[in-house]
Protein backbone atom coordinates (compact mmCIF):
# COMPACT_ATOMS: atom_id res chain seq x y z
CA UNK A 1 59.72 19.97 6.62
CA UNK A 2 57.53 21.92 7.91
CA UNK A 3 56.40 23.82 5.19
CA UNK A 4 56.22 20.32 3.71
CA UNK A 5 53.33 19.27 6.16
CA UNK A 6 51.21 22.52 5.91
CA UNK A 7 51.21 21.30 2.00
CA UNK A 8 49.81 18.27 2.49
CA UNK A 9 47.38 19.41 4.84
CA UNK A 10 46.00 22.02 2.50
CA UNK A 11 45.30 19.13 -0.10
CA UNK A 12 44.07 16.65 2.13
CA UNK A 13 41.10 19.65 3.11
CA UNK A 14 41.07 20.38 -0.44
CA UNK A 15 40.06 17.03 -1.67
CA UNK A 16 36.97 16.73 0.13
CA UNK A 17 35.81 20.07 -0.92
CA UNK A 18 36.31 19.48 -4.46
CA UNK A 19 34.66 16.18 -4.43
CA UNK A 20 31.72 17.70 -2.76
CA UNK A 21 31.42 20.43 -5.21
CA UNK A 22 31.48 17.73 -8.14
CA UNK A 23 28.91 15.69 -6.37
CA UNK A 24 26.40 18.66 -6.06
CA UNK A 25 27.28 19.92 -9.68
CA UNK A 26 26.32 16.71 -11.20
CA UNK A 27 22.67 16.02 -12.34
CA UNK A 28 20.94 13.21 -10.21
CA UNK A 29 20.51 10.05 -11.85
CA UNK A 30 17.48 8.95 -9.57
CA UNK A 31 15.62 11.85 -8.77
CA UNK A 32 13.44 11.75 -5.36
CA UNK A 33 9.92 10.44 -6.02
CA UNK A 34 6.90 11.97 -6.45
CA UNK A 35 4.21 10.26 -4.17
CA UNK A 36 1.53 11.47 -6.87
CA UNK A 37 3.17 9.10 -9.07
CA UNK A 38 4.33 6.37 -6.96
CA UNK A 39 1.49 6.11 -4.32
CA UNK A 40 1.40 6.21 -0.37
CA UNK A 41 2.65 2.89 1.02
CA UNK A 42 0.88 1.72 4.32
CA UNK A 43 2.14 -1.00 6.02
CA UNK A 44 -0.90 -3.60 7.59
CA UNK A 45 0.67 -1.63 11.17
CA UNK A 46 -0.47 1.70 10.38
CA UNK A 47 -4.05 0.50 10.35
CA UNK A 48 -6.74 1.10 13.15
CA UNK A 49 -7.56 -2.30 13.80
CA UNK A 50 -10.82 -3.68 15.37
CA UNK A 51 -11.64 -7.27 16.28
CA UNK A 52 -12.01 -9.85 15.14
CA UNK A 53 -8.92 -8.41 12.92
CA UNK A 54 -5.63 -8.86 14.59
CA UNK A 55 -2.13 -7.42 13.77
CA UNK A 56 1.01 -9.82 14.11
CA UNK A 57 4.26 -10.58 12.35
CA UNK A 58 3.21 -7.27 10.24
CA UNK A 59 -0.18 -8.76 8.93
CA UNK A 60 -3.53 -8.54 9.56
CA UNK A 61 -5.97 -11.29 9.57
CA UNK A 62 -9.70 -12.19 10.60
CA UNK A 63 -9.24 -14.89 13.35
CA UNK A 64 -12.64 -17.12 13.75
CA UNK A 65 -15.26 -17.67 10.90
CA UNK A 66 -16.11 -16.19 7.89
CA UNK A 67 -17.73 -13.07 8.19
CA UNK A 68 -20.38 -10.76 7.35
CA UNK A 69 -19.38 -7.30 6.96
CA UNK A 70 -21.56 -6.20 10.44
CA UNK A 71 -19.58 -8.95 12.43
CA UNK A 72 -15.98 -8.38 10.32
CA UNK A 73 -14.07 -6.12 12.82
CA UNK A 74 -12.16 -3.37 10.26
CA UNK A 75 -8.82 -2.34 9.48
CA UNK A 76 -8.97 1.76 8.87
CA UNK A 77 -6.16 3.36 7.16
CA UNK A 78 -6.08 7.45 6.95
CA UNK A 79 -5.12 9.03 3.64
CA UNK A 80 -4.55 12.16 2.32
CA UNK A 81 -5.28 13.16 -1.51
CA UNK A 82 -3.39 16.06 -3.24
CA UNK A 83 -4.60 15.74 -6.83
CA UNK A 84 -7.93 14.69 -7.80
CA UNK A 85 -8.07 11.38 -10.10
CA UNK A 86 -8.38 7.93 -10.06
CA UNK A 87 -6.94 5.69 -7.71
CA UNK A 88 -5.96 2.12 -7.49
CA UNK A 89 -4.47 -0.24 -4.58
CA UNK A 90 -1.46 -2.66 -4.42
CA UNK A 91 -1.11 -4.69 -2.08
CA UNK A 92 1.08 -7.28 -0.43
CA UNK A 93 -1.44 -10.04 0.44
CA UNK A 94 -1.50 -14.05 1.18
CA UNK A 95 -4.35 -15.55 0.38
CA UNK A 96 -3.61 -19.53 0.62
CA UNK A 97 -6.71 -21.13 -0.66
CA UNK A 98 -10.47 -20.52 -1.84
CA UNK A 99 -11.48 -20.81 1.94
CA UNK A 100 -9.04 -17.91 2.55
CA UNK A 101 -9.11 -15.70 0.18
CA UNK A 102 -11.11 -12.22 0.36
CA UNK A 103 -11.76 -8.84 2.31
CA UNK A 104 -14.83 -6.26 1.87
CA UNK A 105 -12.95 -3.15 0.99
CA UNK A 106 -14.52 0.16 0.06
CA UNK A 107 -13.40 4.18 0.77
CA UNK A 108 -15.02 6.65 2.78
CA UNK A 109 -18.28 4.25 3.21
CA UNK A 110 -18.30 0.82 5.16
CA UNK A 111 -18.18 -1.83 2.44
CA UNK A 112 -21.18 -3.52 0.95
CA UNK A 113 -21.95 -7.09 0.39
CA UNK A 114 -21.82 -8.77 -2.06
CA UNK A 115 -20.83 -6.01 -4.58
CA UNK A 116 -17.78 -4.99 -2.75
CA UNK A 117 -15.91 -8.35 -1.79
CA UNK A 118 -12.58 -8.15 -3.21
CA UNK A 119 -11.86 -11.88 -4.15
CA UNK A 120 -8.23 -12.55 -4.41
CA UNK A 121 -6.30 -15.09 -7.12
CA UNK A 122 -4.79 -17.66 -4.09
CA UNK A 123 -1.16 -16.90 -3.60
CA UNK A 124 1.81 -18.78 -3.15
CA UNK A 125 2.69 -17.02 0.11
CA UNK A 126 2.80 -13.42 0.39
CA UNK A 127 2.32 -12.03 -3.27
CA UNK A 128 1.36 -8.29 -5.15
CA UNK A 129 -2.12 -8.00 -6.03
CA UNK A 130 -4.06 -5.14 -7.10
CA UNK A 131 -7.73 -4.91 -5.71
CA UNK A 132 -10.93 -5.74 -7.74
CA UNK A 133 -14.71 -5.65 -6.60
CA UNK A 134 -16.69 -8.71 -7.17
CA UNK A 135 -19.81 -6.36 -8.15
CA UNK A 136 -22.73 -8.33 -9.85
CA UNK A 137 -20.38 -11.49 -10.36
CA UNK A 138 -19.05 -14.44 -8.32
CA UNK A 139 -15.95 -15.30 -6.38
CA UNK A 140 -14.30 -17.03 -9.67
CA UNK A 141 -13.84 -13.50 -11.42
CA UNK A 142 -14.47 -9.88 -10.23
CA UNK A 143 -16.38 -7.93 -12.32
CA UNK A 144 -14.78 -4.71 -11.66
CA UNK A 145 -10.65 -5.74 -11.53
CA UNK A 146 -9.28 -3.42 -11.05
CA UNK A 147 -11.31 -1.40 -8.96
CA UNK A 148 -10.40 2.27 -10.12
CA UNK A 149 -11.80 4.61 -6.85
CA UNK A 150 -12.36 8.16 -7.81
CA UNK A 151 -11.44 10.28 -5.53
CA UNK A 152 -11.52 14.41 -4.49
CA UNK A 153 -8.65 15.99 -2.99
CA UNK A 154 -8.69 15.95 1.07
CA UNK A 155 -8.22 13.49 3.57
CA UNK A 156 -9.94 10.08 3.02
CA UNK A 157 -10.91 6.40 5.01
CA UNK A 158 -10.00 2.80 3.06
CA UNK A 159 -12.10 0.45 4.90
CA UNK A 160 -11.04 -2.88 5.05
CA UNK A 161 -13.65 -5.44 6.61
CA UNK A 162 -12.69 -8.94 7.48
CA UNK A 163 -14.60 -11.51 5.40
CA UNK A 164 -12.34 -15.05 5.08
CA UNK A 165 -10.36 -16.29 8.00
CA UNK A 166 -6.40 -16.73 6.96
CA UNK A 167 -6.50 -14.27 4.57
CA UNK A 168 -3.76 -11.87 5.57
CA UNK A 169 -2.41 -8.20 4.29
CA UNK A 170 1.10 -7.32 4.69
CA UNK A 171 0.73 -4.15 3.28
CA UNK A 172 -0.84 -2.08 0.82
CA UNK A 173 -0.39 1.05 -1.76
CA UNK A 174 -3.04 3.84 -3.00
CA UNK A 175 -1.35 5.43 -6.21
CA UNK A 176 -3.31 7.26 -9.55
CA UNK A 177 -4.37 4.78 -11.59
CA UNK A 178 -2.93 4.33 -14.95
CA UNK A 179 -5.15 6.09 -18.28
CA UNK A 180 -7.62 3.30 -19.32
């Protein structure tokens, strides 16, 4: 019997053993991501937030008026760039009406106005949008969508600048920009 026992014990050490060596023989399906490829997520927290922009329920917002970018407050998010290229940004934004609807946005420079509003298509609660630049045209259609940033490697500043009260960004994504 007791032979018996020192049996089963031997398999029952055995089995997790060989299952780990099959599990580290076999290819990965998913590989890990590359952030080159995918991007570097931010969420609206990880900003450096000035007023009038506030931070709650994971969002940022103006709170008052509408702005001009001198008055905006600013939302400062710190990157780092590997591979020189050209960038784009995703974000997860709400933007529930034409009264509600924009940012100034620019990197490594405080934005400019008019040419760097990005207007936003109103959203039906929080949706993906990529950013655009309103350049030399109005708030019905960007002239620059999407807004393709070239950038060196090293470390880097978006600048987001408060422009429309009750628009609000959940979070956002800077990733290389697909061949035009």
């Amino acid at each position: 019997m007791n032979h018996f026992a020192s049996v089963i014990l031997a398999f029952a050490l055995a089995i997790p053993a060989l299952a780990q060596d099959t599990k580290t023989n076999v290819p990965e399906s998913n590989p890990p991501l590359d952030v080159q490829t995918t991007g570097q997520f931010f969420p609206a927290s990880a900003a450096i937030l000035s007023a009038p922009l506030v931070l709650t329920n994971d969002y940022f917002y103006l709170v008052g008026d509408q702005s001009e970018v001198a008055k905006g407050g600013s939302a400062i998010f710190n990157f780092n760039i590997t591979n020189a290229g050209n960038y784009v940004i995703e974000t997860l934004v709400n933007a529930p009406d034409e009264s509600s609807n924009s940012f100034f946005l620019n990197i490594d420079a405080q934005p400019e106005d008019p040419a760097m509003i990005w207007d936003i298509a109103v959203t039906s609660g929080f949706e993906k949008r990529t950013v655009s630049w309103r350049g030399n045209s109005d708030s019905s259609s960007d002239e620059i969508d999407p807004k393709r940033f070239k950038l060196a490697p090293g470390a880097h500043k978006l600048i987001i600048v408060g422009r429309e009260p009750g628009t609000l960004l959940k979070s956002l994504t800077i990733r290389p920009a697909l061949p035009q």
